[in-house]
Every structure is written in structure tokens, then in C-alpha cells.
PDB file of N, CA and C in Angstrom:
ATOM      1  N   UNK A   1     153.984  79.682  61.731  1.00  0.00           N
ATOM      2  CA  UNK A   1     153.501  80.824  60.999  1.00  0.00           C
ATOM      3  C   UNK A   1     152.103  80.506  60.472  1.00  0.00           C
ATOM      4  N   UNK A   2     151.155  81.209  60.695  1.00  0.00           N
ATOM      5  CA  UNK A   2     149.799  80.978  60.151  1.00  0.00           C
ATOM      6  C   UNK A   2     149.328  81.667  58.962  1.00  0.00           C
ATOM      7  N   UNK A   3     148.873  81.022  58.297  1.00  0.00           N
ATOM      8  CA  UNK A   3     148.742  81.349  56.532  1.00  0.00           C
ATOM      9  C   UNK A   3     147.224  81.777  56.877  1.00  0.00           C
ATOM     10  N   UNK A   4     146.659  82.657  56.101  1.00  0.00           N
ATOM     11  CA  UNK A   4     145.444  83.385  56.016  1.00  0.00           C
ATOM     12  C   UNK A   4     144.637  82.724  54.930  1.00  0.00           C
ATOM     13  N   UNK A   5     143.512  82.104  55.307  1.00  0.00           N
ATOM     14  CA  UNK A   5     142.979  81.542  54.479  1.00  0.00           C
ATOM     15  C   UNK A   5     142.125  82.356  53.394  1.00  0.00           C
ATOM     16  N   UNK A   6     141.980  82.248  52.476  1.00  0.00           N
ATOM     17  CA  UNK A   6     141.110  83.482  51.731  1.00  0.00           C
ATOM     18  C   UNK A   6     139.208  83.122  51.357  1.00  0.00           C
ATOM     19  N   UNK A   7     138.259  84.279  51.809  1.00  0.00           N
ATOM     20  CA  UNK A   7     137.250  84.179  52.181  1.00  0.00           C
ATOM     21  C   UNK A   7     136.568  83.164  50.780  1.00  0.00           C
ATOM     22  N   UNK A   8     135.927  82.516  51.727  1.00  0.00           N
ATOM     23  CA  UNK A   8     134.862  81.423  51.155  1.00  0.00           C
ATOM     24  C   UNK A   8     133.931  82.260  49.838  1.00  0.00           C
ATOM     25  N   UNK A   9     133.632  81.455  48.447  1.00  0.00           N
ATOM     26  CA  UNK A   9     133.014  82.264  47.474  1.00  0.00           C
ATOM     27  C   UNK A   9     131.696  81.464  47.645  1.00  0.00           C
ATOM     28  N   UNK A  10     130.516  82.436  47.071  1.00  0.00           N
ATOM     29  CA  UNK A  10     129.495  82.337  47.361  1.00  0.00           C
ATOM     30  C   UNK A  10     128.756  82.345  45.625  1.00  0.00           C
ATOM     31  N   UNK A  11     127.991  81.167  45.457  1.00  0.00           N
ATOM     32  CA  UNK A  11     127.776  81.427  44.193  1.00  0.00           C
ATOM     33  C   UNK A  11     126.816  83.148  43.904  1.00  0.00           C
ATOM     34  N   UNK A  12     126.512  82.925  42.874  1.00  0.00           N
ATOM     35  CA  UNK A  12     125.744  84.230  42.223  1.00  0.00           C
ATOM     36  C   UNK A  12     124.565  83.811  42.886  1.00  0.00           C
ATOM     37  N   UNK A  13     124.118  84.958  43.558  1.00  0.00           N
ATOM     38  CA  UNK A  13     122.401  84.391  44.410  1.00  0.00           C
ATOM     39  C   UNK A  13     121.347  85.413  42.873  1.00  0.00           C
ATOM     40  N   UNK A  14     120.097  84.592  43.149  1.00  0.00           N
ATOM     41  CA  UNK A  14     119.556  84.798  42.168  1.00  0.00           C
ATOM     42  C   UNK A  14     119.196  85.842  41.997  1.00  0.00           C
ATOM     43  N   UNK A  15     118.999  87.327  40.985  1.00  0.00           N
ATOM     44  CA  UNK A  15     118.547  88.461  41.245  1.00  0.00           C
ATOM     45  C   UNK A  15     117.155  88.853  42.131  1.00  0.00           C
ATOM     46  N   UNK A  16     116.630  89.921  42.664  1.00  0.00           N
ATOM     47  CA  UNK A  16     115.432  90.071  42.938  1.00  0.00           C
ATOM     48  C   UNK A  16     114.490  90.074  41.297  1.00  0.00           C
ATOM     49  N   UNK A  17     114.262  90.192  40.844  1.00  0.00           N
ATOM     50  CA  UNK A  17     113.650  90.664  39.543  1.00  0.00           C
ATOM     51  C   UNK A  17     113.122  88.967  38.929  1.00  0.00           C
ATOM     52  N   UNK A  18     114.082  87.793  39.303  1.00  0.00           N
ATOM     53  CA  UNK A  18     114.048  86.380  38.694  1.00  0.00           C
ATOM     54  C   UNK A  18     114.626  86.893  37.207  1.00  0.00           C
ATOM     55  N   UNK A  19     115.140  87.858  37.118  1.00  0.00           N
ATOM     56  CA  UNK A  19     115.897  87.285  35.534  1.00  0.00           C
ATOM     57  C   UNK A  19     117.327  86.741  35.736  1.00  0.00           C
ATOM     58  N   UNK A  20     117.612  86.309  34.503  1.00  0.00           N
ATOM     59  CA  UNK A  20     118.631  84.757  34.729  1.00  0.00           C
ATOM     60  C   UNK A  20     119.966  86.180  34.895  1.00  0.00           C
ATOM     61  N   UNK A  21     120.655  84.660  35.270  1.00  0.00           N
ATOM     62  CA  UNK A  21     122.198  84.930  35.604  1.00  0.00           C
ATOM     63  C   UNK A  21     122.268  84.860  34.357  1.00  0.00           C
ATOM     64  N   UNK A  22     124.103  85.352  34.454  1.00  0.00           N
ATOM     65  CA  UNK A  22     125.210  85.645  33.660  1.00  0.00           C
ATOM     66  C   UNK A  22     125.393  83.910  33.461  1.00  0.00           C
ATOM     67  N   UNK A  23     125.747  83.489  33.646  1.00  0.00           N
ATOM     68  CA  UNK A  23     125.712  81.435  33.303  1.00  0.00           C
ATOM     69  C   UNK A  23     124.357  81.068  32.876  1.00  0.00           C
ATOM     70  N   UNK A  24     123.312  81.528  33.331  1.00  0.00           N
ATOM     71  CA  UNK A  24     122.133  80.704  32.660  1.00  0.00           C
ATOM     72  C   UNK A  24     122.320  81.703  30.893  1.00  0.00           C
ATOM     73  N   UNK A  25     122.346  82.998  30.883  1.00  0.00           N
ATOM     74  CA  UNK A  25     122.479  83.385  29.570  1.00  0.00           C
ATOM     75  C   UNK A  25     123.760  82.891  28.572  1.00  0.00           C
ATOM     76  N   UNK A  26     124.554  82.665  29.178  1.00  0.00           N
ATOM     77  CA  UNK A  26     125.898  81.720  28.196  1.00  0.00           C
ATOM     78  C   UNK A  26     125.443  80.472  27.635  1.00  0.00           C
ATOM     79  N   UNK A  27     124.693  79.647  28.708  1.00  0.00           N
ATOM     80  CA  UNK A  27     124.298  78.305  28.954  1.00  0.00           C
ATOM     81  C   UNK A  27     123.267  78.827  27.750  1.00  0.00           C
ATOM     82  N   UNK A  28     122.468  79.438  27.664  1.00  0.00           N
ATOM     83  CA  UNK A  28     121.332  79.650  27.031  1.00  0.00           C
ATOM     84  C   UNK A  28     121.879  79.935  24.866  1.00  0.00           C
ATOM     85  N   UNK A  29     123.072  80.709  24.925  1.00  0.00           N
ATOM     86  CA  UNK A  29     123.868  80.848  23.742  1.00  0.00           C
ATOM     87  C   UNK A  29     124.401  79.558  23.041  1.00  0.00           C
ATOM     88  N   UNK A  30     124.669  78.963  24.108  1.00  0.00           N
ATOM     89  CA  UNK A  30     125.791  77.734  23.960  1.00  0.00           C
ATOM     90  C   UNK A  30     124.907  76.583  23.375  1.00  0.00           C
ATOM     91  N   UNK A  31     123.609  76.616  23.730  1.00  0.00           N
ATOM     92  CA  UNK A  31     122.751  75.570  23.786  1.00  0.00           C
ATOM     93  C   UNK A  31     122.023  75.831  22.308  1.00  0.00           C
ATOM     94  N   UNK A  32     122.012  77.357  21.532  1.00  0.00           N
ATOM     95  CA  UNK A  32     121.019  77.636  20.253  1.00  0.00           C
ATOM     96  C   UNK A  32     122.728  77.064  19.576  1.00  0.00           C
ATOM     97  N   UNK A  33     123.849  77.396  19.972  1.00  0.00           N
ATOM     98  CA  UNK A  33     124.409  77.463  19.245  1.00  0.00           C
ATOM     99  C   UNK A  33     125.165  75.805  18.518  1.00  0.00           C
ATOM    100  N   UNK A  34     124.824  74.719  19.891  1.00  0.00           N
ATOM    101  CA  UNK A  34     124.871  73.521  19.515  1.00  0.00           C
ATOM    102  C   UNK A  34     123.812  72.706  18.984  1.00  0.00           C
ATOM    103  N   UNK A  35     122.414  73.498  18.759  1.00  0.00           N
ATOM    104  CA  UNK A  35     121.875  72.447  17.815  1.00  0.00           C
ATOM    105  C   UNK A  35     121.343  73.071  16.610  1.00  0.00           C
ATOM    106  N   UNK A  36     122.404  74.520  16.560  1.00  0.00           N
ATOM    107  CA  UNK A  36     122.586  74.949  15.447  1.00  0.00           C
ATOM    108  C   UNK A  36     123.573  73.931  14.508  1.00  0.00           C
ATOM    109  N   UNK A  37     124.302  73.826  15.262  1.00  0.00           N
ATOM    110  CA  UNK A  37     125.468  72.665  14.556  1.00  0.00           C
ATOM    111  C   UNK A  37     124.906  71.313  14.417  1.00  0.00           C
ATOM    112  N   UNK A  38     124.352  70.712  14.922  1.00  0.00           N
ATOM    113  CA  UNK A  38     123.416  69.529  15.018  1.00  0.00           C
ATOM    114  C   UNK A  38     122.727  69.581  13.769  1.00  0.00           C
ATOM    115  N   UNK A  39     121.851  70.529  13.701  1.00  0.00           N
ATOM    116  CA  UNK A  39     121.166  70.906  12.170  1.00  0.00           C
ATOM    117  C   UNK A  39     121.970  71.203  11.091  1.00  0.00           C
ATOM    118  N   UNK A  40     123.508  71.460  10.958  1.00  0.00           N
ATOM    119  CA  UNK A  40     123.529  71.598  10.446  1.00  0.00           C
ATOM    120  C   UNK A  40     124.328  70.309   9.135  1.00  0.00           C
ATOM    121  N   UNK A  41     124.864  69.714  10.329  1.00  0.00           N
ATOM    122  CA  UNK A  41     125.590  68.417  10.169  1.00  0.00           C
ATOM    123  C   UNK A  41     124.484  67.493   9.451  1.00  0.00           C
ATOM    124  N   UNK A  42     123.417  67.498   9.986  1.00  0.00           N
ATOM    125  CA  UNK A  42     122.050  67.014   9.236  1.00  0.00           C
ATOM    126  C   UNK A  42     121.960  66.951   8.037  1.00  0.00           C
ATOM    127  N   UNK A  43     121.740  68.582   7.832  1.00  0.00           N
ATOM    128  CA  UNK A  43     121.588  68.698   6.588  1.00  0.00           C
ATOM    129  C   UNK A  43     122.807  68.403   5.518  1.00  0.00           C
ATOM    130  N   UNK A  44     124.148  68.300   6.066  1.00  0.00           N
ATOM    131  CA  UNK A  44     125.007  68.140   5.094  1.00  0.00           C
ATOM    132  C   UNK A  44     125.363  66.588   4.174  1.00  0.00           C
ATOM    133  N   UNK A  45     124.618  65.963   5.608  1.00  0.00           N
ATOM    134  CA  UNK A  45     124.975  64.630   5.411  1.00  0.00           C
ATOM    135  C   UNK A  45     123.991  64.211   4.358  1.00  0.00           C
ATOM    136  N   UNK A  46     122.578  64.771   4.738  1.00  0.00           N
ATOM    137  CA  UNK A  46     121.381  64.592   4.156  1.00  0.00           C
ATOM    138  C   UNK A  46     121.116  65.095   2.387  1.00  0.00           C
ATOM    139  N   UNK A  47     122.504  66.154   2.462  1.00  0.00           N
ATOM    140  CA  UNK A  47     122.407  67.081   0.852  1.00  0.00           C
ATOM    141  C   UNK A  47     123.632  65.632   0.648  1.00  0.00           C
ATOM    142  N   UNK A  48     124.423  65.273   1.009  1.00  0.00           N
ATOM    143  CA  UNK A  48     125.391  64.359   0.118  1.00  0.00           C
ATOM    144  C   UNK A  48     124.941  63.279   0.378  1.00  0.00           C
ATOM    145  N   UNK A  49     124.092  62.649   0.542  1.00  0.00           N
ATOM    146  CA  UNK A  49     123.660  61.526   0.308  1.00  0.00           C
ATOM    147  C   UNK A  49     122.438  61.339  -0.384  1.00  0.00           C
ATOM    148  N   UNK A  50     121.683  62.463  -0.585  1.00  0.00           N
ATOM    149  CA  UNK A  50     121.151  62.642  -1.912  1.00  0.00           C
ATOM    150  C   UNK A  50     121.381  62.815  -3.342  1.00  0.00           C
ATOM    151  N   UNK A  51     123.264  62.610  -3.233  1.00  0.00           N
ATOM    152  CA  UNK A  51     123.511  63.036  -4.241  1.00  0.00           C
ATOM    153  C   UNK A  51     124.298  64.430  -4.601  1.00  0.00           C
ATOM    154  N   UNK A  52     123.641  65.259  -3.670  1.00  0.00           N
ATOM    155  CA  UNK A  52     124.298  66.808  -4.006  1.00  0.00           C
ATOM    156  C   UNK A  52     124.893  67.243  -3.933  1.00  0.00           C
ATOM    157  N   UNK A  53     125.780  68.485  -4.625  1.00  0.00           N
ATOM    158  CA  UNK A  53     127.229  69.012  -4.763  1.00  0.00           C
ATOM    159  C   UNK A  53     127.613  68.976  -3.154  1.00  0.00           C
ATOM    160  N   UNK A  54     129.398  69.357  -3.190  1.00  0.00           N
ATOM    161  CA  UNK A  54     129.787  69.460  -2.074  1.00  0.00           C
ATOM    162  C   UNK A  54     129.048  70.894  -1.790  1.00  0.00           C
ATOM    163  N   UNK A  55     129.117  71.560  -2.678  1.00  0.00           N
ATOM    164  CA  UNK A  55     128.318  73.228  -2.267  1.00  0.00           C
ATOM    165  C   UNK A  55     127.690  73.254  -2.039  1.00  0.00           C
ATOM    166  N   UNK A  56     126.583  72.733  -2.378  1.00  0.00           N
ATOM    167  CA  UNK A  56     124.766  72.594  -2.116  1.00  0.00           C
ATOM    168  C   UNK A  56     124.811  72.038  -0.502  1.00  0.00           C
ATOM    169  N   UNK A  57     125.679  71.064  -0.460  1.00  0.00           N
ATOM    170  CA  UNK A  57     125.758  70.319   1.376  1.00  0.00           C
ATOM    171  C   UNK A  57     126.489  71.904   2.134  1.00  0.00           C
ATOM    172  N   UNK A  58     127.391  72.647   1.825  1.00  0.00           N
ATOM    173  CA  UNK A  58     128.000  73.192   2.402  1.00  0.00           C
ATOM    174  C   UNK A  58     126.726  74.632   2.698  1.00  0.00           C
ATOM    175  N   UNK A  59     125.762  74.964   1.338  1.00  0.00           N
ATOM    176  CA  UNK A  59     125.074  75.313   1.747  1.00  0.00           C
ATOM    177  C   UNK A  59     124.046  75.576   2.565  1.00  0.00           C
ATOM    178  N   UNK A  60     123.181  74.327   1.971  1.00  0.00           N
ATOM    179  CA  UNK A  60     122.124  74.084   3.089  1.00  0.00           C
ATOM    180  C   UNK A  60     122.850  73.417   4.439  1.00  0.00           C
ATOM    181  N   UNK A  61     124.121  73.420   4.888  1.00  0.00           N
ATOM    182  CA  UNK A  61     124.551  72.935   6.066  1.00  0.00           C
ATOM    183  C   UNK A  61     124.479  74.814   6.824  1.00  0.00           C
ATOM    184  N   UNK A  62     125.181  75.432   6.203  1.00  0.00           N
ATOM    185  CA  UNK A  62     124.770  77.121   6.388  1.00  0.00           C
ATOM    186  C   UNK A  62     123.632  77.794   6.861  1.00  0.00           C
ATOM    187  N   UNK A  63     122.659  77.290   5.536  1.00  0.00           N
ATOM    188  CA  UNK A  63     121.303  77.694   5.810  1.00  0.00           C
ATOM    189  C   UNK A  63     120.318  77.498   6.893  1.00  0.00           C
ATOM    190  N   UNK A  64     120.715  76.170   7.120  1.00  0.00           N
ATOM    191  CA  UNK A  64     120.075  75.239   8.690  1.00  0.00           C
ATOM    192  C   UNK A  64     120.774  75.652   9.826  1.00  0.00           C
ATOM    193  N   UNK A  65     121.927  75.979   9.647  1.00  0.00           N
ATOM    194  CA  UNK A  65     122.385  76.770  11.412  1.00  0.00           C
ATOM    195  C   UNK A  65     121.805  77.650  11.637  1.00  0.00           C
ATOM    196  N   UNK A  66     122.174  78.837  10.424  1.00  0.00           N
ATOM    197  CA  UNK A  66     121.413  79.832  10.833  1.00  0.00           C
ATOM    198  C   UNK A  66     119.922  80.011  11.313  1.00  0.00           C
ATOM    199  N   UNK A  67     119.351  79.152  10.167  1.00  0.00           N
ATOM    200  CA  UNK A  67     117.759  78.660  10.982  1.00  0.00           C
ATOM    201  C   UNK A  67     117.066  78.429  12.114  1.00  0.00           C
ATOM    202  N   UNK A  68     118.269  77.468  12.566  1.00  0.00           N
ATOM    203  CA  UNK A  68     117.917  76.721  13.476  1.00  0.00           C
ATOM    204  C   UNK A  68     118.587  77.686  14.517  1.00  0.00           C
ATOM    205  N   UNK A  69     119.665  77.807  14.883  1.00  0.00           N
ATOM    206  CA  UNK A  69     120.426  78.605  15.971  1.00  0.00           C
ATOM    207  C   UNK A  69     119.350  79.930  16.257  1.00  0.00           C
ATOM    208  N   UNK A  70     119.058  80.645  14.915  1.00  0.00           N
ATOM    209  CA  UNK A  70     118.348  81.976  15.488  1.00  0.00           C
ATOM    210  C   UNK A  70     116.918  81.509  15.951  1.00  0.00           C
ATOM    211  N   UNK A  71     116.549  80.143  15.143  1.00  0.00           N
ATOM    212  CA  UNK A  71     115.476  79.824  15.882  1.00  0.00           C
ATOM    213  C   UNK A  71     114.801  79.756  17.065  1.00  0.00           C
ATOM    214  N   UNK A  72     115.988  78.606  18.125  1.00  0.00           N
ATOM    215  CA  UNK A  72     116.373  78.718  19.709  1.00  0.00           C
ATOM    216  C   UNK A  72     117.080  79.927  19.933  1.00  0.00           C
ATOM    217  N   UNK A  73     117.425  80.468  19.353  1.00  0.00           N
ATOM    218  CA  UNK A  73     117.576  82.289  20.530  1.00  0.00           C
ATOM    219  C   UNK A  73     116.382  82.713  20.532  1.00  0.00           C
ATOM    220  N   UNK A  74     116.031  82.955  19.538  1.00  0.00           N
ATOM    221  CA  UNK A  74     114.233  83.468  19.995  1.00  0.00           C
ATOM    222  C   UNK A  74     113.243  83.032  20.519  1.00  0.00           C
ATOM    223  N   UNK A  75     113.558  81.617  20.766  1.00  0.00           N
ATOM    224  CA  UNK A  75     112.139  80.709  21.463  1.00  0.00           C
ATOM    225  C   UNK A  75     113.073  81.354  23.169  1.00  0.00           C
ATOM    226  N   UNK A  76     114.183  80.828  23.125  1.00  0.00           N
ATOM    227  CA  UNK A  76     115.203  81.193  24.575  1.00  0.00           C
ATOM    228  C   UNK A  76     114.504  83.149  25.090  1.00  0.00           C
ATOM    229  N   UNK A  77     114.635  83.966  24.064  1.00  0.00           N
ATOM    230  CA  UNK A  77     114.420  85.258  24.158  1.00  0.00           C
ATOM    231  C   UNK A  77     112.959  85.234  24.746  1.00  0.00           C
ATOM    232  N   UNK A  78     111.949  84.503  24.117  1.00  0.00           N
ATOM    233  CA  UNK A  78     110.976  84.675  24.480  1.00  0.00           C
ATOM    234  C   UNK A  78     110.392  84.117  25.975  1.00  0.00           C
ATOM    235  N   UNK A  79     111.085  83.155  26.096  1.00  0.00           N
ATOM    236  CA  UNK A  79     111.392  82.810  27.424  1.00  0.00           C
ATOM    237  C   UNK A  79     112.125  83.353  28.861  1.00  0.00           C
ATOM    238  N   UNK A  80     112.598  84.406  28.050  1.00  0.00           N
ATOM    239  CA  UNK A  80     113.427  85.149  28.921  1.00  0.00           C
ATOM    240  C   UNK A  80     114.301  84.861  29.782  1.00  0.00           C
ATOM    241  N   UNK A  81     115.319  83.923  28.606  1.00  0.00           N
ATOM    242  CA  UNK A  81     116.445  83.649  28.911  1.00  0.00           C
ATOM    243  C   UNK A  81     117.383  84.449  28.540  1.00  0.00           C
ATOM    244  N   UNK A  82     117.168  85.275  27.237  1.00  0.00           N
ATOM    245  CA  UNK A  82     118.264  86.314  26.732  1.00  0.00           C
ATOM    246  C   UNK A  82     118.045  87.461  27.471  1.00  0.00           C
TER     247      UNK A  82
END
């Protein structure tokens, strides 16, 4: 009995236009959104070892993602990765 093999997949070919794929824009999210966390771990470590409340670390650990994360979406945006 012969089993039907099912057709070969072909990655995503690149648009005509050169704007990114659906994976380069995830890749592009994923990437503001990990050194959003990077910054922010920074700063937490950096507010409690100065001394400062757990809040003040929990803050400026807050303040620096957001910073930083919307930072790289917009350098990414401007690049025209978003």
C-alpha cells in the first residue's frame, strides 16, 4: 500500500516591496522586549545595592523597561522592522 507523501514546505520567500516577514517582526518584538528586561534587572540590582527601598528597585526596574524596550521598538520602527 503506498502512503502519500505530503507536499514539501517552502519557507516564506521574501516580499516584493523588501519589507520584513512575519518572523523578522516577532524576532524584532522579542529582541526590544529582552533588553528591556536586561535594563531592567540592571537597574534593580543597581537601586539595591545602593542601598534603596525594595520599591524604588522595583521602580526604577519599571521605569528602565519601559525606556529601554520602547526605546528599541522605535530605533527597530525606524529601521523598518515594525
Amino acid at each position: 500500500m503506498a502512503t502519500a507523501t505530503p507536499p514539501a514546505t517552502t519557507p516564506d520567500p521574501q516580499p516584493a516591496d523588501n519589507s520584513p516577514t512575519k518572523t523578522e517582526k516577532v524576532m524584532a518584538v522579542v529582541i526590544a522586549i529582552l533588553c528591556g528586561i536586561v535594563a531592567a534587572l540592571i537597574a534593580f540590582i543597581l537601586t539595591r545595592h545602593l542601598d534603596g527601598t525594595m520599591l524604588a528597585g522595583i521602580g526604577a526596574s519599571g521605569t528602565s523597561f519601559l525606556a529601554v524596550a520602547g526605546f528599541i521598538a522605535w530605533i527597530e520602527e525606524k529601521l523598518h522592522l515594525l
